[in-house]
C-alpha atoms as a PDB file:
ATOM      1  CA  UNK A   1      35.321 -47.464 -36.527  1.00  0.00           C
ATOM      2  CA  UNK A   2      36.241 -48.996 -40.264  1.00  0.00           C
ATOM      3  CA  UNK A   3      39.312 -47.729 -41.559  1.00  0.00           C
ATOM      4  CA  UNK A   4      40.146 -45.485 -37.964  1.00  0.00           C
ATOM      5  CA  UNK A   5      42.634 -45.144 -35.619  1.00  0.00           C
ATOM      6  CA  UNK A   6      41.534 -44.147 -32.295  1.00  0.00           C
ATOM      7  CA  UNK A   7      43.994 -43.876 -29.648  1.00  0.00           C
ATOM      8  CA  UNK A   8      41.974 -43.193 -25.822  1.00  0.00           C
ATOM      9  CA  UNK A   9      43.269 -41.727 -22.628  1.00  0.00           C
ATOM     10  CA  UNK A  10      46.633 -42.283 -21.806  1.00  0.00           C
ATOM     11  CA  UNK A  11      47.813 -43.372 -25.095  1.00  0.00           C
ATOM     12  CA  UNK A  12      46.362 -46.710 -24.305  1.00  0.00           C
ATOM     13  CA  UNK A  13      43.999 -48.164 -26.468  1.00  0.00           C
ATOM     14  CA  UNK A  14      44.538 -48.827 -29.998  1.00  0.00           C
ATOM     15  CA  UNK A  15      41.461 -49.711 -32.195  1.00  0.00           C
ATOM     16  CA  UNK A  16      41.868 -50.122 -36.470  1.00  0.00           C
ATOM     17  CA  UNK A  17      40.127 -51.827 -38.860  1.00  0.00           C
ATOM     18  CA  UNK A  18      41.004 -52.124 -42.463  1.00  0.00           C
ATOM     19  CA  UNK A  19      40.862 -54.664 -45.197  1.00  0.00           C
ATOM     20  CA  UNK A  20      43.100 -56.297 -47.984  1.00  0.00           C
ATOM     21  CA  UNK A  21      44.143 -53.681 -49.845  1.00  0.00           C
ATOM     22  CA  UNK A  22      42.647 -54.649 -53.491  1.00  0.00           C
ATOM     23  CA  UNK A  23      43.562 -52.814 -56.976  1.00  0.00           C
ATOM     24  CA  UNK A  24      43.065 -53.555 -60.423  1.00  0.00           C
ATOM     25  CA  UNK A  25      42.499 -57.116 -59.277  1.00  0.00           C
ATOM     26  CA  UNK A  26      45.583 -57.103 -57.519  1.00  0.00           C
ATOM     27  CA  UNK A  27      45.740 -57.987 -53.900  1.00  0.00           C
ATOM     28  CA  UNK A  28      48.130 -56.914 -51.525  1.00  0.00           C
ATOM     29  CA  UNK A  29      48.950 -59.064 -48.686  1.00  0.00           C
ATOM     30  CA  UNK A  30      48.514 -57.599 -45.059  1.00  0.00           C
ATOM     31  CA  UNK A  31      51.312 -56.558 -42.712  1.00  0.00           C
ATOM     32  CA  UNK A  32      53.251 -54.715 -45.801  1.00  0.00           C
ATOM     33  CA  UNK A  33      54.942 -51.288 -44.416  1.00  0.00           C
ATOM     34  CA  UNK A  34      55.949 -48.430 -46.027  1.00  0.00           C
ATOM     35  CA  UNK A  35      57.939 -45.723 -44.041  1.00  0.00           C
ATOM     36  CA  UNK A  36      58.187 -42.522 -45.631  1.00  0.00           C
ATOM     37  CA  UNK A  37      60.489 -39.832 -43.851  1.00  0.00           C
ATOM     38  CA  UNK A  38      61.949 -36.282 -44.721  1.00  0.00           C
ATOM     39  CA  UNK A  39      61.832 -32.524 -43.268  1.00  0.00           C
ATOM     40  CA  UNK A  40      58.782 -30.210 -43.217  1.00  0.00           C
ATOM     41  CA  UNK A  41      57.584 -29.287 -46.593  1.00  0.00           C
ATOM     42  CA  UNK A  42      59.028 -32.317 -49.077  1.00  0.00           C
ATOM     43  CA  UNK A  43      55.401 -33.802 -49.414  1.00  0.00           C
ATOM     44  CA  UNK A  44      55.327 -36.746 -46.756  1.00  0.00           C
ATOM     45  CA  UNK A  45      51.761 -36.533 -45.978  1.00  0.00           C
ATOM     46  CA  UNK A  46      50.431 -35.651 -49.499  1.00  0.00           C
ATOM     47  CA  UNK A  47      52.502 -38.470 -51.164  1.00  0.00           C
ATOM     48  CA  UNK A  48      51.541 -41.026 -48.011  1.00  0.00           C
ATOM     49  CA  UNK A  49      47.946 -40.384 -48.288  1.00  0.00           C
ATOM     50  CA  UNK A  50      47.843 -41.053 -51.907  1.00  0.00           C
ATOM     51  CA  UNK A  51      50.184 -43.978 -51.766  1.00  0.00           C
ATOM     52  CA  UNK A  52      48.112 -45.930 -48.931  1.00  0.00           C
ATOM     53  CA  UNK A  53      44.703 -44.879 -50.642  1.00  0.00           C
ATOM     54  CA  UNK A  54      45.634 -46.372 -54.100  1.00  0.00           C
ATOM     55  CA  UNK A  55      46.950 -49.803 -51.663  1.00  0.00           C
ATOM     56  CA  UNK A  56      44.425 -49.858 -49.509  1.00  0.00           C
ATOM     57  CA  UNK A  57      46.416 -49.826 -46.551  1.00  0.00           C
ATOM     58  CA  UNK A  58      45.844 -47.283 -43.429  1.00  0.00           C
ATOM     59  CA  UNK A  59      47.961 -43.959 -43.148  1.00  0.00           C
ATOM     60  CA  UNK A  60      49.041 -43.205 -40.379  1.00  0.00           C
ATOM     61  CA  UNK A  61      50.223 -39.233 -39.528  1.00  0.00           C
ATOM     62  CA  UNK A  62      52.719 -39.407 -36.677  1.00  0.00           C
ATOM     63  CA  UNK A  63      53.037 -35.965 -36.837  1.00  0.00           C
ATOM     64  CA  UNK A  64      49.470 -35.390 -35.910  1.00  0.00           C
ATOM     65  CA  UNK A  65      49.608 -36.924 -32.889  1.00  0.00           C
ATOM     66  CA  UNK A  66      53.128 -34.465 -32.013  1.00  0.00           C
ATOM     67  CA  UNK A  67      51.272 -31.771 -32.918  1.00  0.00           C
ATOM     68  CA  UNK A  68      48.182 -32.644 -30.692  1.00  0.00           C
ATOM     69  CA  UNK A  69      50.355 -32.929 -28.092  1.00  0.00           C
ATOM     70  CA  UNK A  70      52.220 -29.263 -28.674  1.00  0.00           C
ATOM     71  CA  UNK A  71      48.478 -27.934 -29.622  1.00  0.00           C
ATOM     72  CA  UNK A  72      47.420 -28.588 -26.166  1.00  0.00           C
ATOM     73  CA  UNK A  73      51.125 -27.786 -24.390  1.00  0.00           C
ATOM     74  CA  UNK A  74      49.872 -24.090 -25.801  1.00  0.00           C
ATOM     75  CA  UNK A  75      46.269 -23.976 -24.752  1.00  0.00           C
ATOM     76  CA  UNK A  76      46.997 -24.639 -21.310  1.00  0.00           C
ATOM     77  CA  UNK A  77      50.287 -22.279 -21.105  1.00  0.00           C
ATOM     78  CA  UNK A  78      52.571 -24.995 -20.403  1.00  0.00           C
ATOM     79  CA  UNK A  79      56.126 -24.230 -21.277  1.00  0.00           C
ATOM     80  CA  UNK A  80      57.677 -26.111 -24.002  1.00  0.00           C
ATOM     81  CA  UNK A  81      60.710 -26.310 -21.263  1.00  0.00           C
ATOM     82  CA  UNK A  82      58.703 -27.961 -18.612  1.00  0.00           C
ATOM     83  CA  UNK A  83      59.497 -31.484 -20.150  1.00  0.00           C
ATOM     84  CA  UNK A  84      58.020 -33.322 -17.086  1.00  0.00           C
ATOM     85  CA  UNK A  85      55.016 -31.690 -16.960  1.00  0.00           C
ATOM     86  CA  UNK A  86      54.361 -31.996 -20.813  1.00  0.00           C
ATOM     87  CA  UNK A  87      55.526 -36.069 -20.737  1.00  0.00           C
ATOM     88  CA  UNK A  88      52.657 -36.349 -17.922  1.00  0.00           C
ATOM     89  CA  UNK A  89      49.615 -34.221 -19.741  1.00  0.00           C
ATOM     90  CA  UNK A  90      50.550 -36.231 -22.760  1.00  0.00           C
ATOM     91  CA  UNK A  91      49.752 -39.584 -21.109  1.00  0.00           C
ATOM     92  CA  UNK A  92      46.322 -38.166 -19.703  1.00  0.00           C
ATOM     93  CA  UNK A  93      45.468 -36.899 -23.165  1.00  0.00           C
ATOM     94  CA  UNK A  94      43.134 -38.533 -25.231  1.00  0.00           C
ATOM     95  CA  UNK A  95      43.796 -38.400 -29.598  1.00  0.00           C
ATOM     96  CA  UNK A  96      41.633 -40.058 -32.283  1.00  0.00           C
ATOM     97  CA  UNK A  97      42.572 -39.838 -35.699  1.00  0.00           C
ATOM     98  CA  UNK A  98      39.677 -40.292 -38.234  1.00  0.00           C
ATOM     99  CA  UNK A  99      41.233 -42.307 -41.165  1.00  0.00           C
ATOM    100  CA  UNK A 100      38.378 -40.755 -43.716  1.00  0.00           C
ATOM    101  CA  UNK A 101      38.239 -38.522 -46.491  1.00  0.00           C
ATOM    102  CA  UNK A 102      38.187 -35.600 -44.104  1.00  0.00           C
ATOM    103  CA  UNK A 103      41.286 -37.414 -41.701  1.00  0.00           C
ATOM    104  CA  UNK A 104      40.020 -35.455 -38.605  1.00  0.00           C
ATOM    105  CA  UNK A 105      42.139 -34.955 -35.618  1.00  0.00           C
ATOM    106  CA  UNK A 106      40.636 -34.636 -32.318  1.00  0.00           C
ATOM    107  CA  UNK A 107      42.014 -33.900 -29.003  1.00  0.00           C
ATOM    108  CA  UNK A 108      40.503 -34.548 -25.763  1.00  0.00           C
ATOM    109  CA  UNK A 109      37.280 -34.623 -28.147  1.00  0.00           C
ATOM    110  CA  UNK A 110      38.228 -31.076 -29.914  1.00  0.00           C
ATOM    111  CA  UNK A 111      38.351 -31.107 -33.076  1.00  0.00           C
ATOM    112  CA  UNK A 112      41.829 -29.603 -33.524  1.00  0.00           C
ATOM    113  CA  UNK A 113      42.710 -30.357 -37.475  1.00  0.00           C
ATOM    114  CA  UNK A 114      42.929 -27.069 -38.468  1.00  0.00           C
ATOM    115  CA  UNK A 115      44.523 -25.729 -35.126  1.00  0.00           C
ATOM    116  CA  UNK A 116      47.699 -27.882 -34.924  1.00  0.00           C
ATOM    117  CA  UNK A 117      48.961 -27.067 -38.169  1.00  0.00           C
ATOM    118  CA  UNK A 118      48.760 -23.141 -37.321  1.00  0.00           C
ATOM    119  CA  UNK A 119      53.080 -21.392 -37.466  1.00  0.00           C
ATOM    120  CA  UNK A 120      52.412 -21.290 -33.551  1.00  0.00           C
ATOM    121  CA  UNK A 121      52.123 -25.435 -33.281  1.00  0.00           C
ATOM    122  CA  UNK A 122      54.809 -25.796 -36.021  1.00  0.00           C
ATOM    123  CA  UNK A 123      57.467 -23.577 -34.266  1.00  0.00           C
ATOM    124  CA  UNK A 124      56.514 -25.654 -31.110  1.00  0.00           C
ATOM    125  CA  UNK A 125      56.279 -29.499 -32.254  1.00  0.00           C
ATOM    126  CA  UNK A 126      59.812 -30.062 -32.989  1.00  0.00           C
ATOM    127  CA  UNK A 127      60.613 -29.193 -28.803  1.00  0.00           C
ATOM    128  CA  UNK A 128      57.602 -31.540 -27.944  1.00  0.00           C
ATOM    129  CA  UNK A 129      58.896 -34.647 -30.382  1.00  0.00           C
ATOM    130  CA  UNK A 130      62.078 -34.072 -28.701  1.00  0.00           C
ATOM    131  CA  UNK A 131      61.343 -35.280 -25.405  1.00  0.00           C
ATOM    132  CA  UNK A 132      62.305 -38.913 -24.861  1.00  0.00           C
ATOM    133  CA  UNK A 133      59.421 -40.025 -22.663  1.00  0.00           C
ATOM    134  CA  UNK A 134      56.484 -38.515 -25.032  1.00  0.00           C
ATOM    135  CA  UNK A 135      58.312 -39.654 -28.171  1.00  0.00           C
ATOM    136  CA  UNK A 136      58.399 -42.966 -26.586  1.00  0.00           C
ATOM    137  CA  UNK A 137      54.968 -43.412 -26.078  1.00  0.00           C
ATOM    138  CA  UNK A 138      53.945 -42.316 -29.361  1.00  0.00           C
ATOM    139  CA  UNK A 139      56.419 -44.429 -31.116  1.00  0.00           C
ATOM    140  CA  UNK A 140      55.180 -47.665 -28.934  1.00  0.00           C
ATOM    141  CA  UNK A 141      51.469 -46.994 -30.232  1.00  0.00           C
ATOM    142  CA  UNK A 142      52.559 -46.532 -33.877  1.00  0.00           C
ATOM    143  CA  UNK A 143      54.479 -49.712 -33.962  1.00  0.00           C
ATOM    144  CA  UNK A 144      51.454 -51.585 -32.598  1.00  0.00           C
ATOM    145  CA  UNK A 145      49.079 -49.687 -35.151  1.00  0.00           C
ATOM    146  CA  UNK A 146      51.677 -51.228 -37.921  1.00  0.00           C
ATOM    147  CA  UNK A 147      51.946 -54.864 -36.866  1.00  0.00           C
ATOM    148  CA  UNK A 148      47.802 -55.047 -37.455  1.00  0.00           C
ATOM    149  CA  UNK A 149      47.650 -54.764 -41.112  1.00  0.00           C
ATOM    150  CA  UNK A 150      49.185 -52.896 -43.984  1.00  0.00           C
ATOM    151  CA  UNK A 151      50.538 -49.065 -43.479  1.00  0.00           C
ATOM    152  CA  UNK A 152      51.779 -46.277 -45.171  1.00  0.00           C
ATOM    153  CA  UNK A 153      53.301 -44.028 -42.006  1.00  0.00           C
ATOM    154  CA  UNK A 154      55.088 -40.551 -42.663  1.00  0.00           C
ATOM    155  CA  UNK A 155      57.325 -38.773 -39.921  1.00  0.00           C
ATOM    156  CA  UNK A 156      61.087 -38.540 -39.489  1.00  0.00           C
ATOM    157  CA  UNK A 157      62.304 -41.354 -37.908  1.00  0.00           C
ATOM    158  CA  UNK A 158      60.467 -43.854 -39.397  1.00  0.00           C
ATOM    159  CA  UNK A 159      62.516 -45.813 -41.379  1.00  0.00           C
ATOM    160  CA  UNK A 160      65.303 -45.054 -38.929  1.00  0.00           C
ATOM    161  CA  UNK A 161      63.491 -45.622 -35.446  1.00  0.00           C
ATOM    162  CA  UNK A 162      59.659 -46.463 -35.798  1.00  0.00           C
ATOM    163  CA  UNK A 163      59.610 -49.401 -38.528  1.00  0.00           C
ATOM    164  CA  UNK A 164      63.220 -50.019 -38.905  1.00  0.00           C
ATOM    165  CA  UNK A 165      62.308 -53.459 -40.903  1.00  0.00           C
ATOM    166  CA  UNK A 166      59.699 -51.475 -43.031  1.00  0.00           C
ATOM    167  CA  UNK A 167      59.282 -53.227 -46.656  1.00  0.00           C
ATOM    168  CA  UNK A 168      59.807 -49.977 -48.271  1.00  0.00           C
ATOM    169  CA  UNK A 169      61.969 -47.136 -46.806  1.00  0.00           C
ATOM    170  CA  UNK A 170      61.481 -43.642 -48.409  1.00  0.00           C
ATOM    171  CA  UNK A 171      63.213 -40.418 -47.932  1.00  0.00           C
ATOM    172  CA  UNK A 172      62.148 -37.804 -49.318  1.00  0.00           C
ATOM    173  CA  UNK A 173      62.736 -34.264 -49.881  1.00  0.00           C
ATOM    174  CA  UNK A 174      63.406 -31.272 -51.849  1.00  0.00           C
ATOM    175  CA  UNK A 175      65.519 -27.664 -52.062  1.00  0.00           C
ATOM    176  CA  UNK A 176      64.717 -25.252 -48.918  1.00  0.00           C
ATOM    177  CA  UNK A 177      63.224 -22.693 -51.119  1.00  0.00           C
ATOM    178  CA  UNK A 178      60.847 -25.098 -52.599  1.00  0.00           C
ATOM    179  CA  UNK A 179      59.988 -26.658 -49.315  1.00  0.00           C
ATOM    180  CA  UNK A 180      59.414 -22.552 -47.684  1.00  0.00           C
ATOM    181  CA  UNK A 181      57.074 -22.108 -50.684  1.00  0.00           C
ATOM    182  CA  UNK A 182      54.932 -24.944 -50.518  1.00  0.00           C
ATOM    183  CA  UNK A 183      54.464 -24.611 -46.814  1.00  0.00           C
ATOM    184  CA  UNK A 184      53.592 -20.647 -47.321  1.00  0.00           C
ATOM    185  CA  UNK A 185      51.207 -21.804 -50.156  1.00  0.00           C
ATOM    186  CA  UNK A 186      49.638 -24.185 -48.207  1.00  0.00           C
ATOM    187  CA  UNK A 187      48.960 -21.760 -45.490  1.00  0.00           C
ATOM    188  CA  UNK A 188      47.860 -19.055 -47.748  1.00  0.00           C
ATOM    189  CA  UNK A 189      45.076 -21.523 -48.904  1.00  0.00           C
ATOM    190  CA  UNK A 190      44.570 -22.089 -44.554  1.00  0.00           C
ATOM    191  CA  UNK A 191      44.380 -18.020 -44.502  1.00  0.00           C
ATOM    192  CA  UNK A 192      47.233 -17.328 -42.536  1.00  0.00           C
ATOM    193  CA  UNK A 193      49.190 -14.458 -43.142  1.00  0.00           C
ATOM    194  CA  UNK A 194      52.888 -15.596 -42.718  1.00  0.00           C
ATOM    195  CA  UNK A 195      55.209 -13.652 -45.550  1.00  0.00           C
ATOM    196  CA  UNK A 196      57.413 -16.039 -47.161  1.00  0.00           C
ATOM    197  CA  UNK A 197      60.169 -15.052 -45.427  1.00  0.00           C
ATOM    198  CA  UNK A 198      58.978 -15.836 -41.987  1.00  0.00           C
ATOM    199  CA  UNK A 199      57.647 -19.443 -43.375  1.00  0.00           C
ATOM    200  CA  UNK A 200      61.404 -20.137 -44.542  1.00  0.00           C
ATOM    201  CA  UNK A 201      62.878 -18.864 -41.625  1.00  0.00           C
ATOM    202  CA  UNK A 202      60.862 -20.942 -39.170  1.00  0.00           C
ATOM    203  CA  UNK A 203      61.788 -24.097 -42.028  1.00  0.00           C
ATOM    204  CA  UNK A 204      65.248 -23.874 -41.432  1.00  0.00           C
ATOM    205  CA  UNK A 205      65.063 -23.424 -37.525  1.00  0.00           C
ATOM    206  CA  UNK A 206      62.770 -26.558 -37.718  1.00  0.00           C
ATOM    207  CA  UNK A 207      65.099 -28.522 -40.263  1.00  0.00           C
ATOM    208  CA  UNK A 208      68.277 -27.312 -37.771  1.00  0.00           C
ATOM    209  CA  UNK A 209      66.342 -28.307 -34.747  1.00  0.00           C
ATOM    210  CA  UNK A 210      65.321 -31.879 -36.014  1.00  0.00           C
ATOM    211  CA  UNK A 211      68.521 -32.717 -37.741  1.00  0.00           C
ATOM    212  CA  UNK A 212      70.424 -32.198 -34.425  1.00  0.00           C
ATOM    213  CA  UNK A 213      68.285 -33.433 -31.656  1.00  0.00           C
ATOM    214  CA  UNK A 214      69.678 -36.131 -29.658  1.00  0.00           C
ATOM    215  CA  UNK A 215      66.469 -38.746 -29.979  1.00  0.00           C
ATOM    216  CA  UNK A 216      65.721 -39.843 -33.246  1.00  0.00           C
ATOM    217  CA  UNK A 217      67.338 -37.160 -35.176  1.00  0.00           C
ATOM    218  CA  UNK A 218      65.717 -36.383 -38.869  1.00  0.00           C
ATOM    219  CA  UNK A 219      68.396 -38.608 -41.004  1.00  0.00           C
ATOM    220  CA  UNK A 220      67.916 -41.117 -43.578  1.00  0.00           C
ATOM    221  CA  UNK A 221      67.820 -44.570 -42.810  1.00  0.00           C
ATOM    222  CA  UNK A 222      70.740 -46.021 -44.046  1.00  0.00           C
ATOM    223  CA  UNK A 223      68.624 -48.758 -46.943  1.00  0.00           C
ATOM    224  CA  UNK A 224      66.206 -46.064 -47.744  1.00  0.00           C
ATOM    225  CA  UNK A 225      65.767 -44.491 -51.118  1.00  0.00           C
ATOM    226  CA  UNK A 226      66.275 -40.865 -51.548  1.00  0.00           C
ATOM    227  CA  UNK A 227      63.485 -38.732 -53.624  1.00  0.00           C
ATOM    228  CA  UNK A 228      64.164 -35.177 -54.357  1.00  0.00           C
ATOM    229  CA  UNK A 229      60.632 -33.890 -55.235  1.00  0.00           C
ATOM    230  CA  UNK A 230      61.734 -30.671 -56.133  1.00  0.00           C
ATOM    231  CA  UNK A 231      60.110 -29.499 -59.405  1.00  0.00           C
ATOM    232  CA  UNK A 232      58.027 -32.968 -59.488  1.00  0.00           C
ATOM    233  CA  UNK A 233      54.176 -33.629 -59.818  1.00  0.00           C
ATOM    234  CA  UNK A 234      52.440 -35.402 -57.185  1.00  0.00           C
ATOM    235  CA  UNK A 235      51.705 -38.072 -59.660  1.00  0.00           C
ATOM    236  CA  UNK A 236      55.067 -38.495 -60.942  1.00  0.00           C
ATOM    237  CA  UNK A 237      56.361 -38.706 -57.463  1.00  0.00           C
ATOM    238  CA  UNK A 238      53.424 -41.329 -56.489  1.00  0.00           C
ATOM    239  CA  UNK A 239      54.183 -43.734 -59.745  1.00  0.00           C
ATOM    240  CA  UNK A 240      57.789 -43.923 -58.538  1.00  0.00           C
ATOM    241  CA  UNK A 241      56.911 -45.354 -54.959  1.00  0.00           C
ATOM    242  CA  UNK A 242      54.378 -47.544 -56.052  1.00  0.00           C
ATOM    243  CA  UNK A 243      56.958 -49.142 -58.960  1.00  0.00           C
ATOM    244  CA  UNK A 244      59.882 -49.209 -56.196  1.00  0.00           C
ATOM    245  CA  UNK A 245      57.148 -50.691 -53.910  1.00  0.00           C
ATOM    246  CA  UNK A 246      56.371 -53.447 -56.396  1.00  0.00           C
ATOM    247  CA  UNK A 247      60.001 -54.205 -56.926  1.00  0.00           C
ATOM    248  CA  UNK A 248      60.849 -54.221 -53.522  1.00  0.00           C
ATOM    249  CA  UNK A 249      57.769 -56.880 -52.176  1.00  0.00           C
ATOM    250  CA  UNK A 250      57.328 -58.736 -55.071  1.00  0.00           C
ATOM    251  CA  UNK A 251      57.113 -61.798 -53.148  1.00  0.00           C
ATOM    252  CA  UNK A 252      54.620 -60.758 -50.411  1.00  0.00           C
ATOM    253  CA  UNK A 253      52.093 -60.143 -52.961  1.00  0.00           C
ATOM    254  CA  UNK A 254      49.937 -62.384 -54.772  1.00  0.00           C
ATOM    255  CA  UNK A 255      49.972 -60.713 -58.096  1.00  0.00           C
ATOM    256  CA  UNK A 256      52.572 -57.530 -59.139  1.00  0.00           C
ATOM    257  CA  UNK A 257      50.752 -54.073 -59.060  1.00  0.00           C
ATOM    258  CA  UNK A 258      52.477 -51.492 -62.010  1.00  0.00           C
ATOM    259  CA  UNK A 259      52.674 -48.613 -61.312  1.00  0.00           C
ATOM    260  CA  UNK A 260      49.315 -46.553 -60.585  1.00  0.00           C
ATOM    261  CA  UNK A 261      45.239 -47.141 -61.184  1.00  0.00           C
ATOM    262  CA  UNK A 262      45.265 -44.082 -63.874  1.00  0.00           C
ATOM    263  CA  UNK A 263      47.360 -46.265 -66.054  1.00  0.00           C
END
């Protein structure tokens, strides 16, 4: 599958295809990583996506694959305490992520891209990512999924954990109220019906929950580069990793890219 990642029964198989990333007449060497961590609502996926389509490299959404994971955990009633039990239906569980325009998520062939981003999976994910032997797994899989070409990977131990030699390190984030309010407006648009107030208070047990576990905990990584997004376009914020990119690989790529393909 061009431009895919698909990931088969027990985490096992890893199959992605992607080429040179080419812009403007610029090419971009392969094997270039960006890591791009920060709590729930700061933009990591929005910003990655955009950032790895104007490279040409492959995004990867670690946070799908938690979410699978905690998607299915609830289907089948399993207890988000029953760490054993979750560790050993996560290695029997088959994920594909569809790197398309759509980016698809399927689990055990279900196609669950709506489903694991419902308040139930969010409240639940951070308990699942927590547990050493699932995290693990995952985080062996992404690394291999990095060394074959180019990536732009979001989560919240990337920079610190995941790709801790990544080219480019970001961090980003923004004030609690304007990460409650995008999340709320984003699942307005989704049709669920979660007031504000419940979307901020289940951001701040997340952000409490994450920033104090005791594997991987959600913390900058100590060369990354801090981006409060707060109050900032989606462009704005995308011109500013691209330029830091350029400055910061200079001489892994055959000719500089500036700044963005709409200028």
């Amino acid at each position: 599958m061009k431009n895919g990642l698909l990931v088969r029964g027990h985490y096992g198989i890893i199959n992605c295809r992607f080429e040179v990333g080419q812009i403007e007449g610029v090419t971009v060497k392969k094997n270039l990583q960006i890591a791009i961590d920060g709590p729930a609502g700061a933009g990591k996926s929005t910003i990655a996506k955009a950032i790895a389509r104007q490279l040409g490299f492959f995004y990867v959404d670690t946070g799908a694959m938690y979410r699978a994971i905690a998607y299915k955990a609830l289907r089948l009633n399993i207890a988000l305490t029953q760490e054993e039990e979750i560790a050993g239906m996560a290695r029997q569980t088959e994920i594909t992520l569809e790197h398309s325009t759509a980016r698809r998520v399927f689990c055990d062939g279900l196609d669950v891209t709506e489903a694991i981003r419902s308040p139930e999976v969010s409240r639940s994910v951070s308990i699942i990512a927590a547990y050493p032997e699932v995290r693990e797994r995952l985080v062996e899989l992404q690394r291999q999924e990095a060394g074959q070409g180019g990536v732009v990977m979001d989560g919240r131990d990337i920079g610190t954990y995941v790709l801790p030699d990544a080219d480019l390190k970001i961090f980003l984030t923004a004030s609690s109220e304007e990460r409650a309010r995008r999340r709320w407006l984003e699942l307005q648009r989704a049709g669920k019906e979660l007031s504000l107030a419940e979307v901020q208070r289940d951001m701040d047990a997340r952000d409490h929950y994450d920033q104090q576990r005791a594997v991987s905990p959600l913390i900058p990584a100590a060369d990354a580069i801090l981006l409060d997004t707060t109050g900032l376009q989606i462009e704005e914020i995308v011109d500013r990793i691209l330029s830091l990119f350029n400055d910061k690989v200079e001489d892994k790529v055959e000719t500089g890219y500036v700044r963005s393909q709409n200028q």
